[in-house]
N, C-alpha and C. Protein backbone atom coordinates (compact mmCIF):
# COMPACT_ATOMS: atom_id res chain seq x y z
N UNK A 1 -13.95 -5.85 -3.40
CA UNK A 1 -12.89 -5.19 -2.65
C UNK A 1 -12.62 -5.99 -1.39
N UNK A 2 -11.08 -6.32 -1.16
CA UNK A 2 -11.03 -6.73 0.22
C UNK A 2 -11.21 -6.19 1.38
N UNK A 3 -11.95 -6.96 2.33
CA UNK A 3 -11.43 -6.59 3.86
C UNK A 3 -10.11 -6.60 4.86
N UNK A 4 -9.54 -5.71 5.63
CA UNK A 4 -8.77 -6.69 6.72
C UNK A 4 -9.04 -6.24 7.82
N UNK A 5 -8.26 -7.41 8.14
CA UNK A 5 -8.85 -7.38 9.88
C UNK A 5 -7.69 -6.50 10.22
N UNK A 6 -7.88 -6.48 11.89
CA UNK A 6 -6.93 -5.12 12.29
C UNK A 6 -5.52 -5.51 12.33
N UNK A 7 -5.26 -7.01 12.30
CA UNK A 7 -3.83 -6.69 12.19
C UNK A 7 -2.97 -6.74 11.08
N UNK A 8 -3.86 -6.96 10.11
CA UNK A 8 -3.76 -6.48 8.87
C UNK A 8 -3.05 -5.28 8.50
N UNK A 9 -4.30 -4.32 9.04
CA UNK A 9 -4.32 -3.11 8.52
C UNK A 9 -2.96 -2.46 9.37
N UNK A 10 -2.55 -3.01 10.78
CA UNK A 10 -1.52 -2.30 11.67
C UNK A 10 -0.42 -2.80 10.97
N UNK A 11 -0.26 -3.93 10.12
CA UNK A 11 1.18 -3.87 9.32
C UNK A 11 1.22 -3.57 8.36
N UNK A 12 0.02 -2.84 7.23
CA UNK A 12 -0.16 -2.25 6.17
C UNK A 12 0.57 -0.60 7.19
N UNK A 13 0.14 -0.54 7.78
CA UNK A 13 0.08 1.06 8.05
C UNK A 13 1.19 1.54 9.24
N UNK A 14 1.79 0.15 9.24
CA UNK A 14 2.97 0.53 9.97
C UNK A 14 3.33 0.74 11.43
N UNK A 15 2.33 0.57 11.93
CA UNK A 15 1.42 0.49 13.63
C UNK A 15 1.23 -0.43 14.31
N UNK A 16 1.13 -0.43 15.77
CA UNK A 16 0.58 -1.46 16.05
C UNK A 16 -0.95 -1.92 16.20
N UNK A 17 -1.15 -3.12 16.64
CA UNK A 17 -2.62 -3.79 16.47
C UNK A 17 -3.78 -2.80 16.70
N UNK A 18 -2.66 -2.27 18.15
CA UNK A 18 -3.87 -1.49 19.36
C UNK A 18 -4.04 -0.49 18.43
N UNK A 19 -2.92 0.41 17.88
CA UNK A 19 -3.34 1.96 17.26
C UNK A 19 -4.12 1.52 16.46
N UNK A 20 -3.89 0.30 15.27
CA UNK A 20 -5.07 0.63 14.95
C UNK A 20 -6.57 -0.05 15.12
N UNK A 21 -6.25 -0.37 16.31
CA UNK A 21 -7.84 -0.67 17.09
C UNK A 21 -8.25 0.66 17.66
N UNK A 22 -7.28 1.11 18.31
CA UNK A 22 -7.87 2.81 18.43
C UNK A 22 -8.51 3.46 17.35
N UNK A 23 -7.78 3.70 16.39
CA UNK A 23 -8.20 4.60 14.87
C UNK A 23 -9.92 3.80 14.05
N UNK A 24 -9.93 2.18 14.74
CA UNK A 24 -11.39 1.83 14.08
C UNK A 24 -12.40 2.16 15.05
N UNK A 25 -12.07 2.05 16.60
CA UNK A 25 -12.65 2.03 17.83
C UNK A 25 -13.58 3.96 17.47
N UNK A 26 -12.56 4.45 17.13
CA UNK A 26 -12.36 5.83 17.11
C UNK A 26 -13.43 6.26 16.47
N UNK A 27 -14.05 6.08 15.15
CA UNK A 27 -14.52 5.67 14.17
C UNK A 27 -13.24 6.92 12.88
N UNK A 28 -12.16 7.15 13.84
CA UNK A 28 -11.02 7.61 12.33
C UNK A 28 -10.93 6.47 11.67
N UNK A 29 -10.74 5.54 11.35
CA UNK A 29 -10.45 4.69 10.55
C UNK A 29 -12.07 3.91 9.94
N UNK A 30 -12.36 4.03 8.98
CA UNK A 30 -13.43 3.44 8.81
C UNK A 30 -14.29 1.93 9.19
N UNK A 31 -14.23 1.08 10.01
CA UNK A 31 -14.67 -0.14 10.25
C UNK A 31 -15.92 -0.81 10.42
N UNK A 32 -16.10 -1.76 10.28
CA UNK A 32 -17.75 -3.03 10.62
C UNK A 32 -17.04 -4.48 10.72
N UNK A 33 -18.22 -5.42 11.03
CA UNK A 33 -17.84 -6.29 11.75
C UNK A 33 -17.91 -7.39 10.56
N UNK A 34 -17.26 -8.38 10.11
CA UNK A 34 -17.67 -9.46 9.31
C UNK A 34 -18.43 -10.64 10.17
N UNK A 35 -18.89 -12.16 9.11
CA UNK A 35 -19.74 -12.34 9.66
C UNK A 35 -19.49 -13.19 10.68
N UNK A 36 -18.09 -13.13 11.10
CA UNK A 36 -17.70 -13.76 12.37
C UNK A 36 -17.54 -12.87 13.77
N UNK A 37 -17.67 -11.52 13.81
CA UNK A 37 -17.98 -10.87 14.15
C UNK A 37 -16.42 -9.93 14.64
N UNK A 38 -15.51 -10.26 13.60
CA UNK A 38 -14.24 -9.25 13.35
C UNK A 38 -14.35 -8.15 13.09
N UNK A 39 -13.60 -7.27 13.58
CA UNK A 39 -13.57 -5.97 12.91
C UNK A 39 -12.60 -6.22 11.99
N UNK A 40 -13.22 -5.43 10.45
CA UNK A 40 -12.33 -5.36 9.58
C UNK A 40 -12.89 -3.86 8.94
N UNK A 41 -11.81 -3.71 7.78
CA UNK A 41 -11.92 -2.23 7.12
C UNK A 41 -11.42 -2.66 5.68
N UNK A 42 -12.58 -2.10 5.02
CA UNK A 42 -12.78 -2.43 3.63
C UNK A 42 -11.64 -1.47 2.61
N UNK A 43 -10.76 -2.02 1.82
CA UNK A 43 -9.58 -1.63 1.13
C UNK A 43 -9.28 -0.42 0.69
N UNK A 44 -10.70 0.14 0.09
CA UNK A 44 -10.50 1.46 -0.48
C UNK A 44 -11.04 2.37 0.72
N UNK A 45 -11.49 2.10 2.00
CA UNK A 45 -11.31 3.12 2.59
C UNK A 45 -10.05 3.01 3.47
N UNK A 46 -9.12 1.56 3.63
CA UNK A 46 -8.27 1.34 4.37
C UNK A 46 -7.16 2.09 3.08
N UNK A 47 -7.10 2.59 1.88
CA UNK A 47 -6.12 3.10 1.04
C UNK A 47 -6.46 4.54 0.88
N UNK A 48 -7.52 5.02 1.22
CA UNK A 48 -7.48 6.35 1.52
C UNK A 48 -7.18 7.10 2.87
N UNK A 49 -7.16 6.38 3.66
CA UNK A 49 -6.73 6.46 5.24
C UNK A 49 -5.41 6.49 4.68
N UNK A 50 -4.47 5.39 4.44
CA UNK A 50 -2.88 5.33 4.23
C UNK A 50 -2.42 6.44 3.74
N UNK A 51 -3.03 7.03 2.73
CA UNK A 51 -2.45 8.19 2.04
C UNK A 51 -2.67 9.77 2.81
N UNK A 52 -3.51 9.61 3.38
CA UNK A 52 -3.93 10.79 4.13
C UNK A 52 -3.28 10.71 6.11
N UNK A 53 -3.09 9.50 6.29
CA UNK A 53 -1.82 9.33 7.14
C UNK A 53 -0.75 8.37 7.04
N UNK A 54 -0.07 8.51 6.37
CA UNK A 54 1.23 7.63 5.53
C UNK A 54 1.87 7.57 7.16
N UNK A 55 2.58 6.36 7.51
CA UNK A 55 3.31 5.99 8.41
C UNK A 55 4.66 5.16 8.30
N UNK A 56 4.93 4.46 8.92
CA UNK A 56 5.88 3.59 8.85
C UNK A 56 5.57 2.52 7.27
N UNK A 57 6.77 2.13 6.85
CA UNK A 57 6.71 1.21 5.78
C UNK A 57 6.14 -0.54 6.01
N UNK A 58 4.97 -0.85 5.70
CA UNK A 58 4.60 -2.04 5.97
C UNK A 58 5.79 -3.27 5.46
N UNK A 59 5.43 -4.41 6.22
CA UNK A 59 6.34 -5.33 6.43
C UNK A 59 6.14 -6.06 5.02
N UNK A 60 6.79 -6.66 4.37
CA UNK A 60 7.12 -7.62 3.09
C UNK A 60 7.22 -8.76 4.01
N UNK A 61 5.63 -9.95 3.56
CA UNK A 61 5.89 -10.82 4.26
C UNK A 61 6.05 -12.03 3.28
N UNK A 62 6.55 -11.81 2.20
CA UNK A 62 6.60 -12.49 0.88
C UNK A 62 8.44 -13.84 0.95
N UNK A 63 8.27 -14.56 0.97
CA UNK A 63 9.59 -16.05 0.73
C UNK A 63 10.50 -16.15 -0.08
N UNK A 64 10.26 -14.99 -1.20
CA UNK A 64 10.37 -15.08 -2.71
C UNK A 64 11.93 -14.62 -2.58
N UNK A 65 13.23 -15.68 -3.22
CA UNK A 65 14.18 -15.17 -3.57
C UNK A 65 15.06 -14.59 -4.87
N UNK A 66 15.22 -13.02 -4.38
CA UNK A 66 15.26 -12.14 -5.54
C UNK A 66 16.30 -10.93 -5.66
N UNK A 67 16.51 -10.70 -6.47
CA UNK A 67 17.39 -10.56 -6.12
C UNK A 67 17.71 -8.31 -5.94
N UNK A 68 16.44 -8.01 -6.30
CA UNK A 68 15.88 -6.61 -6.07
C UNK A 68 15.76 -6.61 -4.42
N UNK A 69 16.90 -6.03 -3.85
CA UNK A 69 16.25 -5.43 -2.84
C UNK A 69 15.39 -4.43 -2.13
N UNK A 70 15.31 -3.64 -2.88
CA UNK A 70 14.03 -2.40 -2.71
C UNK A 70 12.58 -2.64 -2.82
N UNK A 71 12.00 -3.42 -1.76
CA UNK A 71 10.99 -3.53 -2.00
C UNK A 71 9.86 -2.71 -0.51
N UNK A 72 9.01 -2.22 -1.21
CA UNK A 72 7.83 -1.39 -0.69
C UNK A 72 6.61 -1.76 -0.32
N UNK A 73 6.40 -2.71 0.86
CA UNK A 73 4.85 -3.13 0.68
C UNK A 73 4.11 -2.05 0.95
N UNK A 74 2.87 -2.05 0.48
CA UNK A 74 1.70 -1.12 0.65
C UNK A 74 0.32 -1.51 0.09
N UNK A 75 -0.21 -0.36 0.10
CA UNK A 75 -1.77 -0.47 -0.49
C UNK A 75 -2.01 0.11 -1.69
N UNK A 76 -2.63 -0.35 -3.11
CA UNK A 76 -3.36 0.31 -4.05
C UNK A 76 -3.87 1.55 -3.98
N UNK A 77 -3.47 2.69 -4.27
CA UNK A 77 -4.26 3.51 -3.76
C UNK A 77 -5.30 4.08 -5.44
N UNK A 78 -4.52 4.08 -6.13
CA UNK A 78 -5.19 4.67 -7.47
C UNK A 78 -4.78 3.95 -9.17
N UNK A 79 -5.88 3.87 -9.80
CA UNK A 79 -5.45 2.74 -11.31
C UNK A 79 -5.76 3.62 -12.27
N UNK A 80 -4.97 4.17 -13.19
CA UNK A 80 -5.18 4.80 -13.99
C UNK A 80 -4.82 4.16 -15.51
N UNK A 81 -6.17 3.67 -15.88
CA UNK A 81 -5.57 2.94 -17.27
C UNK A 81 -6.51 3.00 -18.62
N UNK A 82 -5.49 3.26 -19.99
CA UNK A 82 -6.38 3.38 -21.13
C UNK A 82 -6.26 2.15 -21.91
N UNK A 83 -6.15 2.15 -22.99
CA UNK A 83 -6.25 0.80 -24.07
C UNK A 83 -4.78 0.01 -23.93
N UNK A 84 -4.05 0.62 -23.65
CA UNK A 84 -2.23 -0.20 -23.36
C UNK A 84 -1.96 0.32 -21.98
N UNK A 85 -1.85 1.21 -21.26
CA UNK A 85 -0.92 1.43 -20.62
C UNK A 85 -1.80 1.77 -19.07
N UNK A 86 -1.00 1.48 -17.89
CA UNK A 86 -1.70 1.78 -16.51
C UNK A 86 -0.70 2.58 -15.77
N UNK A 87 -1.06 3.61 -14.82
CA UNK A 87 -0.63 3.91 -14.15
C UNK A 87 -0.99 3.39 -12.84
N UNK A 88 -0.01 3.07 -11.94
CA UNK A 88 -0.83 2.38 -10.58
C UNK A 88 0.22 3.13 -9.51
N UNK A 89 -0.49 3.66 -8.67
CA UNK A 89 0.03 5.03 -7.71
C UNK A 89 -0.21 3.89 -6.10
N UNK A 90 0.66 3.74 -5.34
CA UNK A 90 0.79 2.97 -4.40
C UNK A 90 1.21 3.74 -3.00
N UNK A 91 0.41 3.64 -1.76
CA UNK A 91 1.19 3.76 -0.10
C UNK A 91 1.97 3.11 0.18
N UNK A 92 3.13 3.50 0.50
CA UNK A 92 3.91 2.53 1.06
C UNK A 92 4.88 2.98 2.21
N UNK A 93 3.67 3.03 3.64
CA UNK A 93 4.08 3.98 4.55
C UNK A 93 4.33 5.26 4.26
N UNK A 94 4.99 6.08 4.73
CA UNK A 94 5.47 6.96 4.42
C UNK A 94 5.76 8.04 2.67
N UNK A 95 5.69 6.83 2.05
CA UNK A 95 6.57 6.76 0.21
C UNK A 95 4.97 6.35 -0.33
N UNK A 96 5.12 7.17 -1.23
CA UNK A 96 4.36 7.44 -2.45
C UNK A 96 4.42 6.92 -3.72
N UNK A 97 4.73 5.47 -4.36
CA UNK A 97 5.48 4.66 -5.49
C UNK A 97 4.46 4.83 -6.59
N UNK A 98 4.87 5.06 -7.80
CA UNK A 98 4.26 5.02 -9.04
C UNK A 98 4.96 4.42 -9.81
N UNK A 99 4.01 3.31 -10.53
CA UNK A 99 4.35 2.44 -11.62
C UNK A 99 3.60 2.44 -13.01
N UNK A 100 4.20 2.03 -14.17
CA UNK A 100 3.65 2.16 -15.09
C UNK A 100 3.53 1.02 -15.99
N UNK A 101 2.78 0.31 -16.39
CA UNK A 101 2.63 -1.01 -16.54
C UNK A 101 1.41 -1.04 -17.79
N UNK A 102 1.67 -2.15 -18.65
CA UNK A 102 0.51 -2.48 -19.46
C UNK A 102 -0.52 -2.55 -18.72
N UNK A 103 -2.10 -2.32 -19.52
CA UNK A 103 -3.06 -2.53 -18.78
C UNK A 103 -3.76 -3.68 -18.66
N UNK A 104 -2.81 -4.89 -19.54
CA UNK A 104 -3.01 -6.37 -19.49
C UNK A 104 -2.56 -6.56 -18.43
N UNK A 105 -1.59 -6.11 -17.65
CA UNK A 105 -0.52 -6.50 -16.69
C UNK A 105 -1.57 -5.97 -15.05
N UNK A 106 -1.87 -4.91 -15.56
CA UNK A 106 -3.15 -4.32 -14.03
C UNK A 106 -4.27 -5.29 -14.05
N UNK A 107 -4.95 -5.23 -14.70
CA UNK A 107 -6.10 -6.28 -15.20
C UNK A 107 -5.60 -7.65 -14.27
N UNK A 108 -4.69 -8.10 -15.19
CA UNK A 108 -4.11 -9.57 -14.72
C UNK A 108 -3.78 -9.89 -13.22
N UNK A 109 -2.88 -8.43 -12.44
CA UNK A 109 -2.82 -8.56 -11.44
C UNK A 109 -4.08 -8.22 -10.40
N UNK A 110 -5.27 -7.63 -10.80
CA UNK A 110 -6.46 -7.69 -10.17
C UNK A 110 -6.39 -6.39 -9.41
N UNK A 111 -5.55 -5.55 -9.90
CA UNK A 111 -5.12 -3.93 -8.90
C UNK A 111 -5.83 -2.88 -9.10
N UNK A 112 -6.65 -2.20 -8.17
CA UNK A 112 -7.91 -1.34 -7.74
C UNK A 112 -7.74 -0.98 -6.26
N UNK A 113 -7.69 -0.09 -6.00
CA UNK A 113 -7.61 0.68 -5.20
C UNK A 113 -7.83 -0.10 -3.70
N UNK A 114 -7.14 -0.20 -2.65
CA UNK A 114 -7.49 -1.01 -1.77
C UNK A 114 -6.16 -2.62 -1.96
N UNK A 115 -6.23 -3.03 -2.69
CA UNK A 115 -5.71 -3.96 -3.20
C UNK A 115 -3.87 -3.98 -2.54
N UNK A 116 -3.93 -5.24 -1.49
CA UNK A 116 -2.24 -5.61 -1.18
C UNK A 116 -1.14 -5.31 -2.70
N UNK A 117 -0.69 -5.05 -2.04
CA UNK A 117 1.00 -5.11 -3.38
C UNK A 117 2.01 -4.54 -3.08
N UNK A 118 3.24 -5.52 -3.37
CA UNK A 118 4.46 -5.14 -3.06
C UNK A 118 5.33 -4.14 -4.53
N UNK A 119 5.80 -3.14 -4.34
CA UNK A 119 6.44 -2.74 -5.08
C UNK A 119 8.39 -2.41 -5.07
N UNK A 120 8.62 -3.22 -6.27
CA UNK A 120 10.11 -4.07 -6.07
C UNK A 120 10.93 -2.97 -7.03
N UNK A 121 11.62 -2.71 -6.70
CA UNK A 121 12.67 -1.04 -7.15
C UNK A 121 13.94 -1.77 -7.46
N UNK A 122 14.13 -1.68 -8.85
CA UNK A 122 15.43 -2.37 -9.36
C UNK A 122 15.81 -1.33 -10.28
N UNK A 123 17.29 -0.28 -10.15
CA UNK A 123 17.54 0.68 -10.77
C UNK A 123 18.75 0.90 -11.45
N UNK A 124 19.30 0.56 -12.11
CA UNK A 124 20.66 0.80 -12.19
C UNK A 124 20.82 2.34 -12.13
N UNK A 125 20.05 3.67 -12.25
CA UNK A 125 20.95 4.89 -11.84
C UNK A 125 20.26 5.54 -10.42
N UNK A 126 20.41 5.66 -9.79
CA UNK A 126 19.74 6.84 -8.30
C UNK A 126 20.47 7.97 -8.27
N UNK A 127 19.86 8.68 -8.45
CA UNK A 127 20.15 10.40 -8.26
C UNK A 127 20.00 10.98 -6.49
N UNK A 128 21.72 11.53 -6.19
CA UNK A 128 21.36 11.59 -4.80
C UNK A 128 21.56 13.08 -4.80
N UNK A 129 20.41 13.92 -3.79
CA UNK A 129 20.25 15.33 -3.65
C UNK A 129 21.18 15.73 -2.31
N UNK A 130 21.57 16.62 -2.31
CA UNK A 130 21.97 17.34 -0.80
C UNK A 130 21.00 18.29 -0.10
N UNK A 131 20.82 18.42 0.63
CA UNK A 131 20.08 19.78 1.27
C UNK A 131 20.50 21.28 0.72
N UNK A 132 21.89 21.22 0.53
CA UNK A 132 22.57 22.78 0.43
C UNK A 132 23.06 22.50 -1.24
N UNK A 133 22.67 21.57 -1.98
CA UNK A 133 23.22 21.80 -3.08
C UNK A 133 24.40 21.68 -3.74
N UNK A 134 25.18 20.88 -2.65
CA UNK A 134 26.66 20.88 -3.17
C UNK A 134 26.37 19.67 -4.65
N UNK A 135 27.52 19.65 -5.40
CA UNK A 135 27.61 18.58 -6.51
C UNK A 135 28.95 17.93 -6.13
């Protein structure tokens, strides 16, 4: 499982450095020191923190030109997979993304809970709600 360091985790989680040097300082956020003597916070407790305080949408710091604009960085939070098929349930600030993917395709991408990943939303239909229900 990966570590990150705090400023890692403040653009996973949408914050800045300090909050979340506060939240490890704090001991809210789970942290220890690596062996350079960083504070970092190990993935699956830095993806159960995200979900239990979802914040701002982390930054996409990816080069890649594409032509999906909807994209969601976040954290792994949960892998749900049988003989073909995965479910992979993602933070992404605020948003809650679920994908469904071969389980050659989870495997391959190395995704377990904790684990960076961007999730890229390409739709041809969106369904838009009103508050009061009009159509």
């Amino acid at each position: 499982m990966p570590d990150y360091r705090i400023r890692d985790v403040a653009d996973l989680l949408g914050v800045s450095d300090d909050t979340a040097r506060r939240w490890a300082d704090s001991g809210a956020l789970p942290s220890s020191k690596d062996a350079s003597g960083r504070t970092v916070v190990d993935g699956a407790a830095l993806a159960a923190f995200a979900v239990e305080n979802a914040a701002g949408a982390a930054t996409d710091t990816t080069t890649v030109a594409r032509s999906a604009r909807n994209r969601f960085a976040g954290l792994v939070t949960r892998v749900v997979a049988d003989g073909v098929m995965a479910q992979v349930e993602m933070q992404c600030g605020p948003h809650r993304v679920v994908s469904l993917m071969s389980s050659e395709a989870a495997t391959e991408l190395g995704l377990e809970p904790g684990s960076r990943a961007t999730a890229v939303v390409k739709a041809t239909t969106v369904i838009v709600e009103t508050p009061d229900g009009r159509s």
